[in-house]
Protein backbone atom coordinates (compact mmCIF):
# COMPACT_ATOMS: atom_id res chain seq x y z
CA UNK A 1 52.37 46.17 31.44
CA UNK A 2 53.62 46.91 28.00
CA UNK A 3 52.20 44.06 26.37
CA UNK A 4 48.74 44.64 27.93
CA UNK A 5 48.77 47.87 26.25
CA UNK A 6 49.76 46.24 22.83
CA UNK A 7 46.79 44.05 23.40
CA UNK A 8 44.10 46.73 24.18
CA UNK A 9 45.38 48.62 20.86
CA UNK A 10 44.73 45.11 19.01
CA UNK A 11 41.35 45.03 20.10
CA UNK A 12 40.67 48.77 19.86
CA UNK A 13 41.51 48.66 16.40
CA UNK A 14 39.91 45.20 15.06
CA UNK A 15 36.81 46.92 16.91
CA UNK A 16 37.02 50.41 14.64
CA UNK A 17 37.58 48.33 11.34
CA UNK A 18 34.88 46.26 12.56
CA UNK A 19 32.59 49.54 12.70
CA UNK A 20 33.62 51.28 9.30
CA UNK A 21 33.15 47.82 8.07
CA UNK A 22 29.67 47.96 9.10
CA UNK A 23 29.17 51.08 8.51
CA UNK A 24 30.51 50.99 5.01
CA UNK A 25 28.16 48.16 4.30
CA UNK A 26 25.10 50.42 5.49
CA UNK A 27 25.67 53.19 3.05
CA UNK A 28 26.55 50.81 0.43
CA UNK A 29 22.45 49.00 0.81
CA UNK A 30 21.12 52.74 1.01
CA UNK A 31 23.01 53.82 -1.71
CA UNK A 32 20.80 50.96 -4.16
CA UNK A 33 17.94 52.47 -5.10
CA UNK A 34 15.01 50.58 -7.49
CA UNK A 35 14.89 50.45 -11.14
CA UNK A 36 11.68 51.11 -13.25
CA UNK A 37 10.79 50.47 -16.87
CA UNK A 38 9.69 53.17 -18.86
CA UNK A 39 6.48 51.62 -18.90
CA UNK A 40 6.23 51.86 -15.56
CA UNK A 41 7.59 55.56 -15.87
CA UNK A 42 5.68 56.91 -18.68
CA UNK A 43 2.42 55.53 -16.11
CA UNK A 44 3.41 57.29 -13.37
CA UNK A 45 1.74 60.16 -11.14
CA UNK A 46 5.21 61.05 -10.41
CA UNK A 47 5.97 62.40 -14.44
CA UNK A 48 2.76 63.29 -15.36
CA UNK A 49 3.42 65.88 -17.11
CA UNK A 50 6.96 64.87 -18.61
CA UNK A 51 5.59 61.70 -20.41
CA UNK A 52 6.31 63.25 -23.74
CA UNK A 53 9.83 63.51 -22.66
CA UNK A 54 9.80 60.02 -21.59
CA UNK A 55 8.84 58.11 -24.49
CA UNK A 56 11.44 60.50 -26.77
CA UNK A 57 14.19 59.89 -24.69
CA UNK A 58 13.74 56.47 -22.89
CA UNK A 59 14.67 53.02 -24.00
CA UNK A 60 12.04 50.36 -24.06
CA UNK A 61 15.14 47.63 -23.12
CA UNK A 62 16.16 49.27 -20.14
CA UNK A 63 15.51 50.15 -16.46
CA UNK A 64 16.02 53.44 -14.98
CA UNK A 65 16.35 55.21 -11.13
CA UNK A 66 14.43 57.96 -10.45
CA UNK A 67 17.62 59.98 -10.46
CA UNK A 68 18.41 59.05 -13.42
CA UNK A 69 14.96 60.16 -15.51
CA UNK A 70 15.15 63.38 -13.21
CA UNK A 71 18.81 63.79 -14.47
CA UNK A 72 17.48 62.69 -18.26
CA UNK A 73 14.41 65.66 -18.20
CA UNK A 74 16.90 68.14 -16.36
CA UNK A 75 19.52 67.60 -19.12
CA UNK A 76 16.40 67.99 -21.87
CA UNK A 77 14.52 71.00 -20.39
CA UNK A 78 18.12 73.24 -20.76
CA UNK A 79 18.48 71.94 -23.88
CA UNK A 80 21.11 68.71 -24.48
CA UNK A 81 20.90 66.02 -26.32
């Protein structure tokens, strides 16, 4: 009986690392999020009103998240650099 026991563990536990495996992978493909130019940015509905901000403190070369230009005009508006 003991070593049916050791074998149930065994497959208990390849079947949790198999779950936080998949789970981990999950979070990790919601976790990407998509990249704009500042073209693309400075066009947008979205900042409007903050395309002056934009073009000053944007990069033509690179690509941005939306969390990142909100981050960028957050950081502006209270006065950094």
């Amino acid at each position: 009986m003991a070593a049916r026991k050791k074998t149930e563990t065994v497959e208990v536990t390849e079947q949790v690392v198999e779950a936080e495996a998949a789970v981990t992978n999950e979070t990790v493909e919601q976790a990407v999020e998509n990249t704009f130019s500042k073209a693309k940015l400075v066009g947008s509905k979205r900042f409007a009103n903050r395309r002056d901000i934009l073009n000053v403190k944007l990069k033509n070369d690179k690509q941005y998240t939306i969390s990142e230009v909100e981050a960028i005009i957050a950081e502006f508006e209270k006065g950094g650099k």
